[in-house]
N, C-alpha and C. Protein backbone atom coordinates (compact mmCIF):
# COMPACT_ATOMS: atom_id res chain seq x y z
N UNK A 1 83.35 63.52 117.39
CA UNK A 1 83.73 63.36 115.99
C UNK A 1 83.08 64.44 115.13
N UNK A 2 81.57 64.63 115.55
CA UNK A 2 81.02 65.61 114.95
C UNK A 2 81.76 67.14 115.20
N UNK A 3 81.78 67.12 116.02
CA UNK A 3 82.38 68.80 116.80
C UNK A 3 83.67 68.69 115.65
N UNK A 4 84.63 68.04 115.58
CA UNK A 4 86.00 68.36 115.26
C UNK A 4 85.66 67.99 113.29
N UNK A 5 84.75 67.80 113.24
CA UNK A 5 84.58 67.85 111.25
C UNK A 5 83.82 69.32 111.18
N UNK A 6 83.32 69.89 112.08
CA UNK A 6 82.44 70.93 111.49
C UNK A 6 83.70 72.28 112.13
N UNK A 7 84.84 71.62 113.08
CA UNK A 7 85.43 72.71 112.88
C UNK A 7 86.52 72.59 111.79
N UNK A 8 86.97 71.76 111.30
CA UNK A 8 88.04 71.17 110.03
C UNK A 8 86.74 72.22 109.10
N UNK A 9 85.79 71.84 108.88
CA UNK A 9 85.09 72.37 107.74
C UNK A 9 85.01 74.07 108.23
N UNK A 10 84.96 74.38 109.10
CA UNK A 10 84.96 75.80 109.58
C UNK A 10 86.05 76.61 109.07
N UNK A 11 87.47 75.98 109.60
CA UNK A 11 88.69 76.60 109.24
C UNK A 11 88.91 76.45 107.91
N UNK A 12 88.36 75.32 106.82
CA UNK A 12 89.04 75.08 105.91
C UNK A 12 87.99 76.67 104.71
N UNK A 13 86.75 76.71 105.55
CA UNK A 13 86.01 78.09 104.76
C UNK A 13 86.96 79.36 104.78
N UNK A 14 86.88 79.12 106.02
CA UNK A 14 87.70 80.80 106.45
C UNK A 14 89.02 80.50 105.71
N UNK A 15 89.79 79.70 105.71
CA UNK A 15 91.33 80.02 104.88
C UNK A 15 90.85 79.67 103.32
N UNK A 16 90.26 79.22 102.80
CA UNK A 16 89.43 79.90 101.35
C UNK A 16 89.36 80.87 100.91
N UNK A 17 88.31 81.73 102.16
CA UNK A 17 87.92 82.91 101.78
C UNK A 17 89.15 83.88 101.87
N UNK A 18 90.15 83.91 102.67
CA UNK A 18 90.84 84.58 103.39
C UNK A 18 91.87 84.99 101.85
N UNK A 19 92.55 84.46 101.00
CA UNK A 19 93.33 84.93 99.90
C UNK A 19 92.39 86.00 99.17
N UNK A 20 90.90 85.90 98.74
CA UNK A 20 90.07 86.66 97.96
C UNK A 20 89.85 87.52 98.58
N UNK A 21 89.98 88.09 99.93
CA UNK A 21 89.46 89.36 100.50
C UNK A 21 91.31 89.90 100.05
N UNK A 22 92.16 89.17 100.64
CA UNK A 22 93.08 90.01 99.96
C UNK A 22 93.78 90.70 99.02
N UNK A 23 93.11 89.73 97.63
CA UNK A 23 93.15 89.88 96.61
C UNK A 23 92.57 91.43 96.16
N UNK A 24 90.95 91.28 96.94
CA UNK A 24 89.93 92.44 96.39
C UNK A 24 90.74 94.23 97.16
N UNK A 25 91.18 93.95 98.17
CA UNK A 25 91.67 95.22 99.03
C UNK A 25 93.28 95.75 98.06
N UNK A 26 93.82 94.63 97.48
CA UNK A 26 94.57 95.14 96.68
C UNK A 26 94.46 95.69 95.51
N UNK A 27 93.32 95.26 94.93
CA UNK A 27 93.42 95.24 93.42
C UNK A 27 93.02 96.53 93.28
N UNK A 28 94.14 96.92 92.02
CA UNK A 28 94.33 98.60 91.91
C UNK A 28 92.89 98.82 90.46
N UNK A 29 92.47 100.36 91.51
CA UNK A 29 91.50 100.74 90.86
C UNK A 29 90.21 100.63 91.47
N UNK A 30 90.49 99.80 92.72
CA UNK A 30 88.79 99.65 93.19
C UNK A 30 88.48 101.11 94.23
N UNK A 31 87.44 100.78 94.32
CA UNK A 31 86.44 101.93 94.70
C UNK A 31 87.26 102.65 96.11
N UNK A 32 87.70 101.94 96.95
CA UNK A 32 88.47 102.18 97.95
C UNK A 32 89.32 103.21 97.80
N UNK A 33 89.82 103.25 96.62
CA UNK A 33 91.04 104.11 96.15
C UNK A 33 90.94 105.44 95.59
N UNK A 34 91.31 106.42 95.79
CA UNK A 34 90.89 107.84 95.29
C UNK A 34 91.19 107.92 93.99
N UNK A 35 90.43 108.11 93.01
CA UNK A 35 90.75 108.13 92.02
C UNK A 35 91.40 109.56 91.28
N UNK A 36 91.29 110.28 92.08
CA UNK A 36 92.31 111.39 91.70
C UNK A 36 93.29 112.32 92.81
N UNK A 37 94.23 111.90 92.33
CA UNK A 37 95.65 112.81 93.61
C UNK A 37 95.55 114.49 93.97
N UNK A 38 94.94 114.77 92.61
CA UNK A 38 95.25 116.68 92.92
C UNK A 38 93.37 116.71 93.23
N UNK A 39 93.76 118.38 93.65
CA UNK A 39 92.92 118.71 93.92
C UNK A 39 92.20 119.69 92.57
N UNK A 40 90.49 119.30 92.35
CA UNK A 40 90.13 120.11 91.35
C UNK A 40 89.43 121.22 91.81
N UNK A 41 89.51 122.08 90.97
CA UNK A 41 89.06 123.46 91.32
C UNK A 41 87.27 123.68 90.89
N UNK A 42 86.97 123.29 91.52
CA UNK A 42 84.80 123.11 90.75
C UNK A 42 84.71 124.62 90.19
N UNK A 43 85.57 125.66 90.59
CA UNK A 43 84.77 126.90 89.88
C UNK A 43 85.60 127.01 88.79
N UNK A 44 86.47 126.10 88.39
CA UNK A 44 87.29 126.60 86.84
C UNK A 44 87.78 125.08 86.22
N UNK A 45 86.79 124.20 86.90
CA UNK A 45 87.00 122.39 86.26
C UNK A 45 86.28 122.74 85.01
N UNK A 46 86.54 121.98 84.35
CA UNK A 46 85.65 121.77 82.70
C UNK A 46 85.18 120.33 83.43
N UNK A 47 84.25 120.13 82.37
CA UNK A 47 83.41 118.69 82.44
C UNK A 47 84.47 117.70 82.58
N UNK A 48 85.31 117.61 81.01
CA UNK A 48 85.95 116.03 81.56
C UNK A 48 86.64 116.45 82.36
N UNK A 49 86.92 117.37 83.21
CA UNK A 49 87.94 117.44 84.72
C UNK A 49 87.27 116.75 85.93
N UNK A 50 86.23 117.36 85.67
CA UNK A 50 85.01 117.20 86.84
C UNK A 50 84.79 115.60 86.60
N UNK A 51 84.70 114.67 85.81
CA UNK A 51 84.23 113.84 85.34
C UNK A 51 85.75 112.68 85.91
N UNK A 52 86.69 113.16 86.31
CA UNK A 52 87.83 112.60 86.89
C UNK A 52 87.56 112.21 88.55
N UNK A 53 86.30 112.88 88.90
CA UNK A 53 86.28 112.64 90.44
C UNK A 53 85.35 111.43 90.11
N UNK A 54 85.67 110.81 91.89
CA UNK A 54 84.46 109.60 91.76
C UNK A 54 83.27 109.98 91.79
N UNK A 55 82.24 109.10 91.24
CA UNK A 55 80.86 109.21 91.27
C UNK A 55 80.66 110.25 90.15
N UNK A 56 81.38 110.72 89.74
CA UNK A 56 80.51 111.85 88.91
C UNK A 56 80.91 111.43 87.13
N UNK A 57 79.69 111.14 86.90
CA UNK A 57 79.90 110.88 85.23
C UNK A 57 79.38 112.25 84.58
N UNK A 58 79.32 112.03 83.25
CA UNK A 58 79.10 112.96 82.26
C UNK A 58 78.53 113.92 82.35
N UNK A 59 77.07 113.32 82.87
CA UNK A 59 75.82 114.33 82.94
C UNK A 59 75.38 114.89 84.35
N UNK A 60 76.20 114.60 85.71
CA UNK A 60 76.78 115.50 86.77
C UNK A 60 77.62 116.54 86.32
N UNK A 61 78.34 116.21 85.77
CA UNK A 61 79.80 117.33 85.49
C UNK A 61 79.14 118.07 85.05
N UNK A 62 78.10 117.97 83.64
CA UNK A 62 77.55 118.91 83.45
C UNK A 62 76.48 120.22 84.12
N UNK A 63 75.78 119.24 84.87
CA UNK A 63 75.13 119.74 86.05
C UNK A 63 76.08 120.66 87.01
N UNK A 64 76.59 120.57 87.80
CA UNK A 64 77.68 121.54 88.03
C UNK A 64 78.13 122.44 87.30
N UNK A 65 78.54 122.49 86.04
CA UNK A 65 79.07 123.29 85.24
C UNK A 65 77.74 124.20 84.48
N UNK A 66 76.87 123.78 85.34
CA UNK A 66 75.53 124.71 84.49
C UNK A 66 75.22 125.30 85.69
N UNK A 67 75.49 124.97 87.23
CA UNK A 67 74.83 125.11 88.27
C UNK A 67 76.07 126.42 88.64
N UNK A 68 76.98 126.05 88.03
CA UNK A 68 78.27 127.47 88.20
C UNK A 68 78.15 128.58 87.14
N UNK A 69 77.46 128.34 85.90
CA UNK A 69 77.47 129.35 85.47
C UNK A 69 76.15 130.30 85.73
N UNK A 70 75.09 129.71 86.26
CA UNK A 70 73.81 130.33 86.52
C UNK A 70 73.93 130.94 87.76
N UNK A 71 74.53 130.40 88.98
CA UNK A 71 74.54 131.05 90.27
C UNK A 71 76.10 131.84 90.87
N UNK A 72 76.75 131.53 89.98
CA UNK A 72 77.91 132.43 90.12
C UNK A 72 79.06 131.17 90.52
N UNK A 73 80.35 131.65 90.63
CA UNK A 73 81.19 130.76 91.01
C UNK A 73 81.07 129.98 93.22
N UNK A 74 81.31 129.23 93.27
CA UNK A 74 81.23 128.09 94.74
C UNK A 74 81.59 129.00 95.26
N UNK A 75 81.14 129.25 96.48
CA UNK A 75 81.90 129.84 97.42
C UNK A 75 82.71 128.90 98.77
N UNK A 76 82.08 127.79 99.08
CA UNK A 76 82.63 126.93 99.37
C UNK A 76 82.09 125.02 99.23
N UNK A 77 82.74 124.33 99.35
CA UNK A 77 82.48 123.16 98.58
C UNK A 77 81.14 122.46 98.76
N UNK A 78 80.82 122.65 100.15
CA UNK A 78 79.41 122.15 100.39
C UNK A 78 77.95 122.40 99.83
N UNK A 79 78.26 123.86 98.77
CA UNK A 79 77.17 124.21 97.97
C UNK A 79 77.50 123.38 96.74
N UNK A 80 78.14 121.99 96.48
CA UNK A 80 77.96 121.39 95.56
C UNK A 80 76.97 120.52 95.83
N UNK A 81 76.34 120.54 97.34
CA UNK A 81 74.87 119.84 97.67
C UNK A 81 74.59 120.33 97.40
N UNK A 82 74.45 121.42 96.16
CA UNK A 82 72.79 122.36 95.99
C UNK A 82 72.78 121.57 94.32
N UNK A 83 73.61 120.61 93.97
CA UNK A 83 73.62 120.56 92.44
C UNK A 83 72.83 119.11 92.19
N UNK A 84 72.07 118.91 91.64
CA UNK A 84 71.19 118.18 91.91
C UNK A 84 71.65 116.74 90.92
N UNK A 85 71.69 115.73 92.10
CA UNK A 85 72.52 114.24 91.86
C UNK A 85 73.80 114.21 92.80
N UNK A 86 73.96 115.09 93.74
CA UNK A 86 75.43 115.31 94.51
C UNK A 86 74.18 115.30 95.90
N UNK A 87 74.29 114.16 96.89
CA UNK A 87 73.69 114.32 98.00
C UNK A 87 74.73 114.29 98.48
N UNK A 88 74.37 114.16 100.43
CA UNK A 88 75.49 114.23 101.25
C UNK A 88 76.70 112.99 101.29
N UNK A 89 75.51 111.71 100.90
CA UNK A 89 77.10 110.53 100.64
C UNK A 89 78.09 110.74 99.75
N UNK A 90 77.45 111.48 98.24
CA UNK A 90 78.40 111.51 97.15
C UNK A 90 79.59 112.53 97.67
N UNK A 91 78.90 113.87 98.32
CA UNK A 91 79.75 114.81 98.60
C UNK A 91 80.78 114.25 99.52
N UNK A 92 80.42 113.50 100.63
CA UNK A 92 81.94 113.24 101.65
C UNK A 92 82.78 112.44 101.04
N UNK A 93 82.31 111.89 99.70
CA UNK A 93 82.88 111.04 99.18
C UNK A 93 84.55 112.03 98.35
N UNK A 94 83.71 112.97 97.84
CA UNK A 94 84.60 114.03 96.80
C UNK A 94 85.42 115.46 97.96
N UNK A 95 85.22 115.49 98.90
CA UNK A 95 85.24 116.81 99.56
C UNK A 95 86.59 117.04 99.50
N UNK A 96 87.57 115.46 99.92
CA UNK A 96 88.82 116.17 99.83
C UNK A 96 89.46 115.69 99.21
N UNK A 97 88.87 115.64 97.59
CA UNK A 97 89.41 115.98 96.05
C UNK A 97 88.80 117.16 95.76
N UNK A 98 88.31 118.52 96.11
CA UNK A 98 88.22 119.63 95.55
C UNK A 98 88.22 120.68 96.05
N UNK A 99 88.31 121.59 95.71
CA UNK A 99 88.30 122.84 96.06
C UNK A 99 87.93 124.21 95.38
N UNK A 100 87.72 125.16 95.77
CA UNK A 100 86.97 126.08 95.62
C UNK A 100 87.84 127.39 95.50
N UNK A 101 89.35 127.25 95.98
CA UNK A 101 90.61 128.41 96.40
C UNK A 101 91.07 128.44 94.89
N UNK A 102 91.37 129.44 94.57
CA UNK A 102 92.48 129.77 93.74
C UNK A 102 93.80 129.15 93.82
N UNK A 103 94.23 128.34 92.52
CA UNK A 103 95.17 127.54 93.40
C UNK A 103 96.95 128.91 92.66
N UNK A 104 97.65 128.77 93.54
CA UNK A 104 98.51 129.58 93.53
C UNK A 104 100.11 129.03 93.10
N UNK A 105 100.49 129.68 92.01
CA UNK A 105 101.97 128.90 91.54
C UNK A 105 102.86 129.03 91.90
N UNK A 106 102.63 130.32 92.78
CA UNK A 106 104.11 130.64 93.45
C UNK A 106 104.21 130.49 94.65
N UNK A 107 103.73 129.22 95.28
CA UNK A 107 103.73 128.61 96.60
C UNK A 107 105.33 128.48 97.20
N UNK A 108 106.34 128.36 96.27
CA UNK A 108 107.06 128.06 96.53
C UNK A 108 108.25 129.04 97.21
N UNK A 109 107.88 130.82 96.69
CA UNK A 109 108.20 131.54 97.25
C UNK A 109 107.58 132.46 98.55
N UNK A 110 106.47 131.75 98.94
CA UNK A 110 105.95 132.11 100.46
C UNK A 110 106.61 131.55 101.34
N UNK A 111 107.00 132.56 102.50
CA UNK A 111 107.63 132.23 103.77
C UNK A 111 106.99 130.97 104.37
């Protein structure tokens, strides 16, 4: 009798919980979700551009944007670990929302 109430009480947790995890994996805007589609350019972003990627608020963007004008423009994205508040979690977090290339308009007429 005991065995079969603690599994009634077992299943009845798990199908509880089970709508709210689905709820949270949907709900638009959470962290899961990239918060930006294009790719930004760190050597020609302005602050509030920069300030569009995750993790990076106000006074990062700025940091970057002081860390590009003192040492010259990125040469590639991983020297945004040299900007101090960007470690290696934040960076894999942003790597492929940015870039460092010239982005080019006339893509459309290359072979």
């Amino acid at each position: 009798m005991f065995r079969t109430s603690l599994s009634i009480a077992a299943l009845s947790a798990l199908l509880l919980a089970q709508p709210h995890v689905a709820t949270a994996q949907t709900k638009p805007g959470s962290p899961s979700q990239p918060a930006v589609a294009t790719l930004i350019n760190i050597n020609s972003a302005s602050v509030v551009d920069l300030q569009a990627l995750p993790g990076i608020g106000a006074k990062t963007a700025e940091l970057i944007v002081e860390y590009r004008q003192k040492n010259g423009p990125f040469k590639k994205i991983e020297e945004l670990m040299n900007v101090r508040g960007i470690g290696e979690k934040n960076f894999l977090n942003l790597r492929a929302q940015v870039t460092v290339a010239a982005q080019r308009a006339d893509r459309g007429n290359q072979p």
